[in-house]
N, C-alpha and C. Protein backbone atom coordinates (compact mmCIF):
# COMPACT_ATOMS: atom_id res chain seq x y z
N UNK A 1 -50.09 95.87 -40.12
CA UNK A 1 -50.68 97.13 -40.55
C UNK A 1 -51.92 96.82 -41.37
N UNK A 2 -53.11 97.15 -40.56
CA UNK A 2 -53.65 96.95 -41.61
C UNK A 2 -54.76 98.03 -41.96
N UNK A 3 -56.35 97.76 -43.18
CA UNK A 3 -56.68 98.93 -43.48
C UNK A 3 -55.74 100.30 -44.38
N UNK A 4 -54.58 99.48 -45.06
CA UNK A 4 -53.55 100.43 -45.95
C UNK A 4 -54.24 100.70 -46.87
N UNK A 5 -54.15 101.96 -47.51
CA UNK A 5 -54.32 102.17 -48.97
C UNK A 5 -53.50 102.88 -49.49
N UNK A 6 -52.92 102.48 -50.31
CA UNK A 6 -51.68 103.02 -51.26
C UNK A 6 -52.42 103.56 -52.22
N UNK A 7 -51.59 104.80 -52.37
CA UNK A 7 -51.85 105.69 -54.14
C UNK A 7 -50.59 105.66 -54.82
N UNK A 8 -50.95 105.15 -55.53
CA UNK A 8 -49.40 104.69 -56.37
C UNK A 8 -49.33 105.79 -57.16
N UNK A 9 -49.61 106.98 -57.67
CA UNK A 9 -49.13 107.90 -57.94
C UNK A 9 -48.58 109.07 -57.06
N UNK A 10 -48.86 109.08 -55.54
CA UNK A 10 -47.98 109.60 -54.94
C UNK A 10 -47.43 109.06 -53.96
N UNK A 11 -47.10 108.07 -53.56
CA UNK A 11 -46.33 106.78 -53.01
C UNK A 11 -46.69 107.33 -51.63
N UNK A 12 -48.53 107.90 -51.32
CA UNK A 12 -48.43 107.81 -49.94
C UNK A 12 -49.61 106.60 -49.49
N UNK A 13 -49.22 106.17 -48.26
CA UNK A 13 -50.22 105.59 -47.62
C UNK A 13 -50.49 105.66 -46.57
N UNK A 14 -52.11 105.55 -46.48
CA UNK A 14 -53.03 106.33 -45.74
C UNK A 14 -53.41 105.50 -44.48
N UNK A 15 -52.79 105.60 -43.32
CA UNK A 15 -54.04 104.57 -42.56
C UNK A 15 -55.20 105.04 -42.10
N UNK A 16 -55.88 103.65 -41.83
CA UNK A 16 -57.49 103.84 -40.83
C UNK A 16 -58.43 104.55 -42.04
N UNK A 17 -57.91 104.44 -43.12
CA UNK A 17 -59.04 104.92 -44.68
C UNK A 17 -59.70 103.51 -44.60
N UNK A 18 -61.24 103.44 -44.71
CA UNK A 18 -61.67 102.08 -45.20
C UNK A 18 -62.64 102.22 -46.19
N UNK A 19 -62.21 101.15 -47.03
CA UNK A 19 -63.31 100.95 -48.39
C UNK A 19 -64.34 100.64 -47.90
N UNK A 20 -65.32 101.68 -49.16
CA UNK A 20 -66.49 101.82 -49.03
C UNK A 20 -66.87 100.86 -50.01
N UNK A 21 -67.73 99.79 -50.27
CA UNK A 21 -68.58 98.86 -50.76
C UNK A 21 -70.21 99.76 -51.44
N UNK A 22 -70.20 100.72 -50.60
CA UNK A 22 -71.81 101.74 -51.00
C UNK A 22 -71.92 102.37 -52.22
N UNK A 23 -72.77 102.40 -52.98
CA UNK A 23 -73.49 103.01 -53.82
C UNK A 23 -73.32 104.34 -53.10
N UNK A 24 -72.82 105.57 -53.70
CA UNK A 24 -73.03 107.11 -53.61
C UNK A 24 -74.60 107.20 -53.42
N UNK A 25 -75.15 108.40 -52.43
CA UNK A 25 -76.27 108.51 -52.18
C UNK A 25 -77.15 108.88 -53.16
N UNK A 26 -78.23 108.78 -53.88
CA UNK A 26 -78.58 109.30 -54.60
C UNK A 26 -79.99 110.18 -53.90
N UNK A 27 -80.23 111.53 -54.67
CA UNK A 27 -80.91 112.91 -54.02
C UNK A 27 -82.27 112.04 -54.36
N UNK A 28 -82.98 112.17 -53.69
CA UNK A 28 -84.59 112.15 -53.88
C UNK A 28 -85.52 112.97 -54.32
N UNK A 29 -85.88 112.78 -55.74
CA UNK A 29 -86.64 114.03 -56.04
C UNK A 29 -87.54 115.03 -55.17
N UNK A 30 -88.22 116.03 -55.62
CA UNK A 30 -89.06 116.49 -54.36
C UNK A 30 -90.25 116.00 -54.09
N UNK A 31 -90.59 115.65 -55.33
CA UNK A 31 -91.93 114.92 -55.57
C UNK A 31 -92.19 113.54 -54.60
N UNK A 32 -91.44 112.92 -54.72
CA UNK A 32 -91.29 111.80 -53.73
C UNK A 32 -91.20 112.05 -52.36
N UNK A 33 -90.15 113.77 -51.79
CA UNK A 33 -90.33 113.92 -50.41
C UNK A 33 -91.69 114.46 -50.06
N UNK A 34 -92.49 115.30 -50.72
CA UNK A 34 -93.90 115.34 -50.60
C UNK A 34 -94.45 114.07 -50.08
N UNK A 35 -94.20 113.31 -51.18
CA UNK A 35 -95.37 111.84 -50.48
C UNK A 35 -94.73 111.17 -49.91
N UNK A 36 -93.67 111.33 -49.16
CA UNK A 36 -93.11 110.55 -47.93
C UNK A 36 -93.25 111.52 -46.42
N UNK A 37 -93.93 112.53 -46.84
CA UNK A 37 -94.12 113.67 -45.34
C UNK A 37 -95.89 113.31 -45.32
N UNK A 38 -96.46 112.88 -46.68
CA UNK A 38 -98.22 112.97 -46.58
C UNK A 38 -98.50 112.16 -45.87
N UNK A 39 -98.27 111.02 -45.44
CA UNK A 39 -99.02 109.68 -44.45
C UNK A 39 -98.89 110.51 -43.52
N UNK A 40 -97.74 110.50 -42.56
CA UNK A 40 -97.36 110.88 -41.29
C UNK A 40 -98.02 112.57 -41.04
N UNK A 41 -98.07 113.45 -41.94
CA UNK A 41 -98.87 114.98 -41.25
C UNK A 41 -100.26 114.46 -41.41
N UNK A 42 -100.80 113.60 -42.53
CA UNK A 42 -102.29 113.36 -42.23
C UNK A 42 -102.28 113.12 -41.02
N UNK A 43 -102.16 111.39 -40.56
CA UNK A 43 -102.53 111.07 -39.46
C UNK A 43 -102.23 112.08 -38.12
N UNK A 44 -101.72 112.94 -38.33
CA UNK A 44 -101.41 114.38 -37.07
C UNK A 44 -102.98 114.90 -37.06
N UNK A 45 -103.60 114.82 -38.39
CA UNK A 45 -104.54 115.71 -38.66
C UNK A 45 -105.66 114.93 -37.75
N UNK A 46 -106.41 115.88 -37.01
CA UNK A 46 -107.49 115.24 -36.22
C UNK A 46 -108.85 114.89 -37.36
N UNK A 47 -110.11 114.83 -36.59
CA UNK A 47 -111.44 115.04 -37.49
C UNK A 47 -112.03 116.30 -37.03
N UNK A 48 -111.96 117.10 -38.15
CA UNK A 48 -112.43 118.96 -38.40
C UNK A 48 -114.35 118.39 -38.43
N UNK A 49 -114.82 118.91 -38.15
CA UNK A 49 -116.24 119.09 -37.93
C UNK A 49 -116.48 119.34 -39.09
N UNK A 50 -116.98 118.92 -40.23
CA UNK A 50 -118.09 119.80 -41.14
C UNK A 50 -116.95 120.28 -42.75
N UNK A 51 -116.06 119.31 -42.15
CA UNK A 51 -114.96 119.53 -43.13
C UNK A 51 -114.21 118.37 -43.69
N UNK A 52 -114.59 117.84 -45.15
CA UNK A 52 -114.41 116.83 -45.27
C UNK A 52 -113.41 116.23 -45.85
N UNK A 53 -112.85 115.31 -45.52
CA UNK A 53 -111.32 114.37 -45.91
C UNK A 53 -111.23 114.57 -47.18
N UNK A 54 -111.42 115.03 -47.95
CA UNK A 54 -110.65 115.20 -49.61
C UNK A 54 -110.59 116.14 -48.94
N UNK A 55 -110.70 117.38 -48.36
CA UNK A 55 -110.49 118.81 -48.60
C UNK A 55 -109.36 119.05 -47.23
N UNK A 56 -109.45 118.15 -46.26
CA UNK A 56 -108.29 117.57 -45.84
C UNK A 56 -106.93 117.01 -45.70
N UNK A 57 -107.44 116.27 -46.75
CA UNK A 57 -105.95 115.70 -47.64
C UNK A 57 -105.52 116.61 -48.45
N UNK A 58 -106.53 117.40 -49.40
CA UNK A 58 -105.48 118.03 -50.26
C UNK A 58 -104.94 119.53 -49.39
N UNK A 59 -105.37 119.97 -48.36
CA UNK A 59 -104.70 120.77 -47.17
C UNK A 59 -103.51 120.21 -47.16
N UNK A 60 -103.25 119.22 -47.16
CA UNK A 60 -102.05 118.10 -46.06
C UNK A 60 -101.00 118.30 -46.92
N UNK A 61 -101.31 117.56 -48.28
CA UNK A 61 -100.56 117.84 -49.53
C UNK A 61 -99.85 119.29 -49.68
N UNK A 62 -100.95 120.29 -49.53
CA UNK A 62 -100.13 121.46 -49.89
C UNK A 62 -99.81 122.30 -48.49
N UNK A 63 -100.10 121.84 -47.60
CA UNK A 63 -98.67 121.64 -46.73
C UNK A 63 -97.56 121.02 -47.04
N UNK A 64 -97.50 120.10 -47.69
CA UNK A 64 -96.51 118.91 -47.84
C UNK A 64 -95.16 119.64 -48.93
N UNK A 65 -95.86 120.36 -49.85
CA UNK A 65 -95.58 121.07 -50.80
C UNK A 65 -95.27 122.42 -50.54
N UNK A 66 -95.17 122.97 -49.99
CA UNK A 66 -94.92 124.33 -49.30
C UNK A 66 -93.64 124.39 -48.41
N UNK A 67 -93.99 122.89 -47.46
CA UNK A 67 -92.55 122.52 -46.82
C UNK A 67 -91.23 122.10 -47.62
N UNK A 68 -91.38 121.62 -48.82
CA UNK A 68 -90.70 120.79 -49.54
C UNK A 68 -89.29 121.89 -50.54
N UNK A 69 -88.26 121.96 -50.73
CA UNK A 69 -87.62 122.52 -51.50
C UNK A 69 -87.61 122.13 -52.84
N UNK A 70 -87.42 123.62 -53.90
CA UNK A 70 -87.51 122.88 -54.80
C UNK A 70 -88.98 122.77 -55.22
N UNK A 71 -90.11 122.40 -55.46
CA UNK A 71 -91.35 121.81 -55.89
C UNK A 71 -92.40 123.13 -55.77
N UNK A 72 -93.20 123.35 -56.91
CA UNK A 72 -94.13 123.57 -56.63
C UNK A 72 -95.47 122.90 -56.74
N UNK A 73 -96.76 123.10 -56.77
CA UNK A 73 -97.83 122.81 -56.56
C UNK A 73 -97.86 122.19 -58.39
N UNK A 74 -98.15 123.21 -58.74
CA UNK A 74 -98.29 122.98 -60.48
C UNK A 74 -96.94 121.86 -60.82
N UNK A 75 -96.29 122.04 -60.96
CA UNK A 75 -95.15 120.75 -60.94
C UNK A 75 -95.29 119.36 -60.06
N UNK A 76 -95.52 119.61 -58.97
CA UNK A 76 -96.13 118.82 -57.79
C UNK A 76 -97.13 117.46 -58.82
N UNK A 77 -98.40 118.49 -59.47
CA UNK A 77 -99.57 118.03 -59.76
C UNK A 77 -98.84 117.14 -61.29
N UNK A 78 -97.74 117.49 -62.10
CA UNK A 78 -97.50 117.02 -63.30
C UNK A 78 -96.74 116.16 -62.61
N UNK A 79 -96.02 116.08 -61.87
CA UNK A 79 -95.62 114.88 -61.34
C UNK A 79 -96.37 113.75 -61.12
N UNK A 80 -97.16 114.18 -60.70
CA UNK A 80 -98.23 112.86 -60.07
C UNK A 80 -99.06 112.38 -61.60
N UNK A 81 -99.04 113.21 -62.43
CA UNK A 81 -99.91 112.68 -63.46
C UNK A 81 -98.86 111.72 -63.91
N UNK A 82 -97.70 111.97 -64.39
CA UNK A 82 -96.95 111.22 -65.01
C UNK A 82 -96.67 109.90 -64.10
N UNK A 83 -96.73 109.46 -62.91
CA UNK A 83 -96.47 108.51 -61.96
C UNK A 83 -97.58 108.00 -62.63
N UNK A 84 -99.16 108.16 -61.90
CA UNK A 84 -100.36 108.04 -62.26
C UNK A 84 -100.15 106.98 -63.58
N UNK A 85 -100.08 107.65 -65.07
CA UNK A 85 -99.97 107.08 -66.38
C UNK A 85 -98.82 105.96 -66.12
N UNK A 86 -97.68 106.35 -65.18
CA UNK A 86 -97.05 104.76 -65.03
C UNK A 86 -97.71 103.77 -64.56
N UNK A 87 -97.99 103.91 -64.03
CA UNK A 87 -98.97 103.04 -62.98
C UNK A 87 -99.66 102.57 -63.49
N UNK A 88 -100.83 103.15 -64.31
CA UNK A 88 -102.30 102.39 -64.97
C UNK A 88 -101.71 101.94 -66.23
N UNK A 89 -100.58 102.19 -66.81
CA UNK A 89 -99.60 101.28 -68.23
C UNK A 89 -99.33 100.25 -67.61
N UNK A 90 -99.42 99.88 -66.68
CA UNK A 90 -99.23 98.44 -66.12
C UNK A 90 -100.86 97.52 -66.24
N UNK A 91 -100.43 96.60 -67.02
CA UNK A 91 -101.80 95.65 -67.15
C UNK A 91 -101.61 94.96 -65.46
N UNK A 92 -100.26 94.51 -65.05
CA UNK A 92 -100.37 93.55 -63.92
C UNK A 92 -101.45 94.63 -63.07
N UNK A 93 -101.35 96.08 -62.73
CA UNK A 93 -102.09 96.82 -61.63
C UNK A 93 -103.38 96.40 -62.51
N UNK A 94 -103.58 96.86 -63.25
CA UNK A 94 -105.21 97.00 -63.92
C UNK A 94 -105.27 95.96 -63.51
N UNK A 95 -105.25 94.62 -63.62
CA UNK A 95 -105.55 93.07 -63.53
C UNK A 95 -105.88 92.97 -61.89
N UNK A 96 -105.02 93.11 -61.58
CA UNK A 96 -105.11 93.05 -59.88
C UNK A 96 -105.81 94.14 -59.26
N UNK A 97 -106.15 95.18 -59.71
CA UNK A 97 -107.39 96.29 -59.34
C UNK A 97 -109.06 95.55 -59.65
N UNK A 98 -109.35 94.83 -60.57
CA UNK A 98 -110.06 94.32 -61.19
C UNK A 98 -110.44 93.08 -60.73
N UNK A 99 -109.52 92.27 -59.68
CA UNK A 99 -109.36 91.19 -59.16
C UNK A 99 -109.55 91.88 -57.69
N UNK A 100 -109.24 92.73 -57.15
CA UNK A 100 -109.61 93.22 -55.55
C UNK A 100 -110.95 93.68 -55.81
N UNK A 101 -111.50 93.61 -56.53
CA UNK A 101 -113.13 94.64 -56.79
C UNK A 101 -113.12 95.49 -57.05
N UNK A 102 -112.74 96.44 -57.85
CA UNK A 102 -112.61 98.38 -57.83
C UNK A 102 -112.87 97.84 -59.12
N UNK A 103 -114.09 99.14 -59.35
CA UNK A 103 -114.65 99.93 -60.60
C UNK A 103 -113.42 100.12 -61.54
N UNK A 104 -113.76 99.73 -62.96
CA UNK A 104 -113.21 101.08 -63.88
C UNK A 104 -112.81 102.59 -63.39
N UNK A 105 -113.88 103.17 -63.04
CA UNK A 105 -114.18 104.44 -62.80
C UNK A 105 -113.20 105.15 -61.52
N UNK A 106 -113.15 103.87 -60.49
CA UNK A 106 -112.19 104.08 -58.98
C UNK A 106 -110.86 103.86 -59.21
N UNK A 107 -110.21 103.07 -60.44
CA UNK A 107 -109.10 103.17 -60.71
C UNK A 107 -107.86 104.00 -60.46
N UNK A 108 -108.58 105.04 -61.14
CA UNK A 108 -107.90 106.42 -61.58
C UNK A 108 -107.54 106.67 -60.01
N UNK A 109 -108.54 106.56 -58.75
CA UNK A 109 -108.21 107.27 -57.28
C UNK A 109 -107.29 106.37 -56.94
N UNK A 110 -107.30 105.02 -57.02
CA UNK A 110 -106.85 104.15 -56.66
C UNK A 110 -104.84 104.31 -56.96
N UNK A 111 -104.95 104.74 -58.04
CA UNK A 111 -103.65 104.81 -58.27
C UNK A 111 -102.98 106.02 -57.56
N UNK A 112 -104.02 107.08 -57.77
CA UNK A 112 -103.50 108.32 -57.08
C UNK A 112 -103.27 107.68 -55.91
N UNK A 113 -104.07 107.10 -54.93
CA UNK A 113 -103.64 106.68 -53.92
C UNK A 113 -102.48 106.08 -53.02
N UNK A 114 -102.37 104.94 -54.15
CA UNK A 114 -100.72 104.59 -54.16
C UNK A 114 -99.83 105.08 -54.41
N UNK A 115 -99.48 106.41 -54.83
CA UNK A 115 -98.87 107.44 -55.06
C UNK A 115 -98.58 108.19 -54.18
N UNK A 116 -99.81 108.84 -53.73
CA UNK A 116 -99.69 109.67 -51.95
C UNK A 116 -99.38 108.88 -51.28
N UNK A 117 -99.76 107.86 -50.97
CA UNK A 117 -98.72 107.21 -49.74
C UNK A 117 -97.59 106.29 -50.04
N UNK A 118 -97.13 106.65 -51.34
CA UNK A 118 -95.15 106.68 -51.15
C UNK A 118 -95.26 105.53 -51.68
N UNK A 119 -96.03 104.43 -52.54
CA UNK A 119 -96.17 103.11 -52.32
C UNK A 119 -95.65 102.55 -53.92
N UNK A 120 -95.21 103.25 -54.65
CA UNK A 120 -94.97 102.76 -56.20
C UNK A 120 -94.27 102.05 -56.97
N UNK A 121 -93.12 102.12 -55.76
CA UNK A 121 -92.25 100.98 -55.74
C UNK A 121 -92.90 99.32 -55.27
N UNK A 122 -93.55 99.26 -54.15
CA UNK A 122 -93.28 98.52 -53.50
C UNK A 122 -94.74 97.86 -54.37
N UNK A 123 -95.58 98.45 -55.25
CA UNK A 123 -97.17 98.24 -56.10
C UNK A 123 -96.11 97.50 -57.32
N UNK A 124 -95.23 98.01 -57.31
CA UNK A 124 -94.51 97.85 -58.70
C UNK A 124 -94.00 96.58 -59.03
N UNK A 125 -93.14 96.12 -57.44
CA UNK A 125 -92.63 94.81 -57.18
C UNK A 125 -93.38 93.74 -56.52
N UNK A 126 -94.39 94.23 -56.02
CA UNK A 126 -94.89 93.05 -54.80
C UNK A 126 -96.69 93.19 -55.08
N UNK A 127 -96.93 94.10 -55.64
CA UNK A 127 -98.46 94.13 -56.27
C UNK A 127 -99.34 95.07 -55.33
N UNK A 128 -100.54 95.64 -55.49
CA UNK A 128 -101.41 95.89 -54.90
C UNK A 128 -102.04 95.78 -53.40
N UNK A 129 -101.85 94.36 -53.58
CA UNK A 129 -102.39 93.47 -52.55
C UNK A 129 -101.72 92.73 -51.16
N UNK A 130 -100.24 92.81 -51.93
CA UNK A 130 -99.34 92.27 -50.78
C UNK A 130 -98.79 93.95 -49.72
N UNK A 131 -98.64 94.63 -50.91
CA UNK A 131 -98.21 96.11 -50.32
C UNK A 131 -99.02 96.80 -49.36
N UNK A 132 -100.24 96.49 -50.01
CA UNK A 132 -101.13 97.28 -48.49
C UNK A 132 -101.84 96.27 -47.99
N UNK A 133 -101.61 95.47 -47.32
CA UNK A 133 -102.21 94.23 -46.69
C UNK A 133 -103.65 95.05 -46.34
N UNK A 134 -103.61 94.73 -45.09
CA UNK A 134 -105.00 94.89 -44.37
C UNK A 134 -105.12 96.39 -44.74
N UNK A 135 -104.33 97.03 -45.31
CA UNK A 135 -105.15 98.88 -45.70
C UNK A 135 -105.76 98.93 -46.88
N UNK A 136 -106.12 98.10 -47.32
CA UNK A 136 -107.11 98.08 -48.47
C UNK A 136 -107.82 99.39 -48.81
N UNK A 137 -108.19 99.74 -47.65
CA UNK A 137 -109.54 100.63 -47.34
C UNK A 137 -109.00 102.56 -47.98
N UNK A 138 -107.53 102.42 -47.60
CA UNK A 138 -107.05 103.51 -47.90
C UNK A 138 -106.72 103.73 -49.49
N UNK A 139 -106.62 102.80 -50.22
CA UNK A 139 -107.11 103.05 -51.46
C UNK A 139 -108.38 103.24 -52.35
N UNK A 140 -109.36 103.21 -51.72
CA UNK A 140 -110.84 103.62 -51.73
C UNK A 140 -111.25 105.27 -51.86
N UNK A 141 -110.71 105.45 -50.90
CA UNK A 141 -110.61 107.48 -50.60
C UNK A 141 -110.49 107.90 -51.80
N UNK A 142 -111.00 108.67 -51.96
CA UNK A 142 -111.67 110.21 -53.36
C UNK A 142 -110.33 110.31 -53.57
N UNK A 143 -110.09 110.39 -54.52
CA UNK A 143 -108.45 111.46 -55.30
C UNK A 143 -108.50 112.45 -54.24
N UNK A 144 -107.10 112.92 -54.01
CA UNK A 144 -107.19 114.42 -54.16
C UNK A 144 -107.28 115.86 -55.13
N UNK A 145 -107.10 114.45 -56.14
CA UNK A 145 -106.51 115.87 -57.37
C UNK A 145 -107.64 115.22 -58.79
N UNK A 146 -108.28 115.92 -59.38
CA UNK A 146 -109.34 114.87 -60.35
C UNK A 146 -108.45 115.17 -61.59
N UNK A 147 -109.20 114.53 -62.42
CA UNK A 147 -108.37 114.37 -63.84
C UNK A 147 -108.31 115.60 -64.60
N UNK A 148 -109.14 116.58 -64.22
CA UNK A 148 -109.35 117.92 -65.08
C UNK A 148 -108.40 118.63 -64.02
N UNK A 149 -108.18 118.73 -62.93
CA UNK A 149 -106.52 119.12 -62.34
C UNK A 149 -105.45 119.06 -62.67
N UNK A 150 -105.26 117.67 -62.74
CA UNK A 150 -103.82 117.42 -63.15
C UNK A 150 -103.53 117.45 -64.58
N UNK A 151 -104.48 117.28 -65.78
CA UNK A 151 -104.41 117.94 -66.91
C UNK A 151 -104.18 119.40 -67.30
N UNK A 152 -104.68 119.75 -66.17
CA UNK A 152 -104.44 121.54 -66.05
C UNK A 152 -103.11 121.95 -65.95
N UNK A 153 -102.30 120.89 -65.31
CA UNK A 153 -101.19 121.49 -64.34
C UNK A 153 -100.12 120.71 -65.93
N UNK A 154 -100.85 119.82 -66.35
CA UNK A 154 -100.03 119.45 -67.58
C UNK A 154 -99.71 119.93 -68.74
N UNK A 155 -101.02 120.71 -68.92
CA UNK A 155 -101.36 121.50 -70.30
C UNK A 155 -101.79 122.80 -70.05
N UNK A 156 -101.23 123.38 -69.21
CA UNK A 156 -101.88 124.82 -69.36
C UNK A 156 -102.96 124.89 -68.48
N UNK A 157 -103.53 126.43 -69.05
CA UNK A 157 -104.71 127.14 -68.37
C UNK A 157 -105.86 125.56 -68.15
N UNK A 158 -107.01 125.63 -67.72
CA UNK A 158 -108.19 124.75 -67.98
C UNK A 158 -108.70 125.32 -69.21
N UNK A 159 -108.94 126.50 -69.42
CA UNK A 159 -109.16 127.13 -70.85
C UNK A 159 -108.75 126.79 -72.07
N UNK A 160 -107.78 126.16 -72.20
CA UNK A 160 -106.45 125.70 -73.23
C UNK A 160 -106.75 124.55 -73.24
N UNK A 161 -107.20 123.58 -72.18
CA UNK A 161 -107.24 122.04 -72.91
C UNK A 161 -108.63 121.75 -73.17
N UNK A 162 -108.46 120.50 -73.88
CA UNK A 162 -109.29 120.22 -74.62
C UNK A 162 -110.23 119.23 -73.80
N UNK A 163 -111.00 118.43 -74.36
CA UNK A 163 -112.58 117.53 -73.28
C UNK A 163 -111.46 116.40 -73.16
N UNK A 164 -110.43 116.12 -74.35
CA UNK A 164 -110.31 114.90 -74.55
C UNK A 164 -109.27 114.69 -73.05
N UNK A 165 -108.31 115.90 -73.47
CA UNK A 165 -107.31 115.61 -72.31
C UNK A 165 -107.52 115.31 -71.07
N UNK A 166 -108.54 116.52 -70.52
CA UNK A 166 -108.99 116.28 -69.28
C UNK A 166 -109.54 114.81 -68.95
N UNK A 167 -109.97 113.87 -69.75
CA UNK A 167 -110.33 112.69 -69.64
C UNK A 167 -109.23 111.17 -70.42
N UNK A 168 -108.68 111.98 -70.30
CA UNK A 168 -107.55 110.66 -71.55
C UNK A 168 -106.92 109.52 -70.01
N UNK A 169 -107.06 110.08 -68.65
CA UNK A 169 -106.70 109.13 -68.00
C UNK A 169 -107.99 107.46 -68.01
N UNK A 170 -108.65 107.89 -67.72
CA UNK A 170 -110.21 107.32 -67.54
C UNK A 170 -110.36 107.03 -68.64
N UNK A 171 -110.18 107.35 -69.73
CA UNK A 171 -110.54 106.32 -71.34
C UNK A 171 -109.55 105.62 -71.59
N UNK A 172 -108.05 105.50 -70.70
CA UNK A 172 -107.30 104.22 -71.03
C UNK A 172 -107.37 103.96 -70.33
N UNK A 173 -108.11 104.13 -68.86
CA UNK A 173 -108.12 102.81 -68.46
C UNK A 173 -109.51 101.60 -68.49
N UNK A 174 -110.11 102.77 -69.24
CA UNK A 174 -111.36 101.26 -69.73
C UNK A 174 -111.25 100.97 -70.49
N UNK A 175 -110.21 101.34 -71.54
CA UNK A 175 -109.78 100.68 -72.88
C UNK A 175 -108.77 99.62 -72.66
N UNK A 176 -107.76 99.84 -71.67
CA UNK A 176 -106.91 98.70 -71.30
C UNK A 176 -107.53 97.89 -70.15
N UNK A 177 -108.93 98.27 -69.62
CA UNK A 177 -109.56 97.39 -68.84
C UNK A 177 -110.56 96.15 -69.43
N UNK A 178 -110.60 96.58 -70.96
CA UNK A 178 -111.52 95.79 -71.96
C UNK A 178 -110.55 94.93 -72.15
N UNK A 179 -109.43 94.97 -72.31
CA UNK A 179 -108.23 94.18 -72.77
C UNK A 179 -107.60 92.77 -72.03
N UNK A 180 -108.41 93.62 -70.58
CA UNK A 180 -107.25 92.56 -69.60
C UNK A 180 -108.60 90.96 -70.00
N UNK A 181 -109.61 90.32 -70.32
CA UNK A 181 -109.99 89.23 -70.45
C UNK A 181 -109.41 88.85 -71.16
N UNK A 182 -108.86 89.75 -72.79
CA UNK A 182 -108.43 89.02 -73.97
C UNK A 182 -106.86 88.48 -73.27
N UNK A 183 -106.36 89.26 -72.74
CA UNK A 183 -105.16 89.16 -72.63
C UNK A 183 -104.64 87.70 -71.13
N UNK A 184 -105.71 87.86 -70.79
CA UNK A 184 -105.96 86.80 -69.92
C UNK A 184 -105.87 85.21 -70.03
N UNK A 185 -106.42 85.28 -71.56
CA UNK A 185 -107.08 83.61 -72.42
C UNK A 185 -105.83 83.22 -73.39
């Protein structure tokens, strides 16, 4: 007999029950199913005449977001800021952004980038460079969302925040981009 499992509090046993070894599934936020639907509906997306790929992508997105349960746009956008600030708190990314050639200034897209295409894990463990091999190029592309957006969606109206907020992504990262030589030696 085999495959038994006994419950010793009610002296029955069960056949053909088999232990599970698995981790319980865990739910995937929505935020994450957004940027696991954005690669795959872009590339659906043809080339629009006279209509240009940021205004494209962020179409795609809020498709992405519309389909998605759960999520809205404004939540959507505080999501991504808070990923975003994970991301550039990492000296290893700054270091290795800085080491592939990207600006100070391209940073900020750069991360968004790795973000929309689902990649934060894999930036997190394996770096920049190993994660998007030969797609380099797709971390280049304009944000979709600029820093006075997603501050919006963080803090209120655009009316309500302040110069500093709207820019507090982009002044740490040239403040922790001044850092990475010292921290280097």
């Amino acid at each position: 007999m085999s495959n038994l499992n006994f419950s010793p509090e009610n002296g029955i046993v069960k056949t053909g029950a088999k232990a599970s070894n698995q981790k319980p599934r865990t739910l995937k936020s929505p935020f994450y199913k957004v940027n696991e639907k954005f690669e795959s509906k872009l590339d659906n997306q043809g080339v629009i005449e006279g209509v240009s790929e940021e205004t494209v992508r962020k179409s795609v997105i809020k498709l992405c977001v519309k389909q998605t349960k759960d999520i809205a746009e404004t939540q959507y956008q505080k999501e991504m800021r808070s990923a975003i600030f994970n991301l550039l708190s990492r000296f290893s990314f700054l270091r290795e952004c800085r080491n592939l050639g990207f600006k100070d200034d391209q940073v900020f897209g750069v991360a968004q980038n790795v973000i929309l295409y689902n990649k934060l894990g894999g930036v997190l463990k394996k770096g920049v460079e190993i994660t998007f091999k030969d797609r380099l190029d797709v971390l280049k592309k304009e944000p979709v969302y600029s820093e006075a957006d997603l501050a919006e969606a963080e803090f209120g109206s655009i009316d309500s925040i302040t110069e500093e907020q709207k820019t507090e992504l982009s002044r740490f990262v040239k403040g922790a981009m001044a850092l990475i030589p010292a921290i280097n030696s």
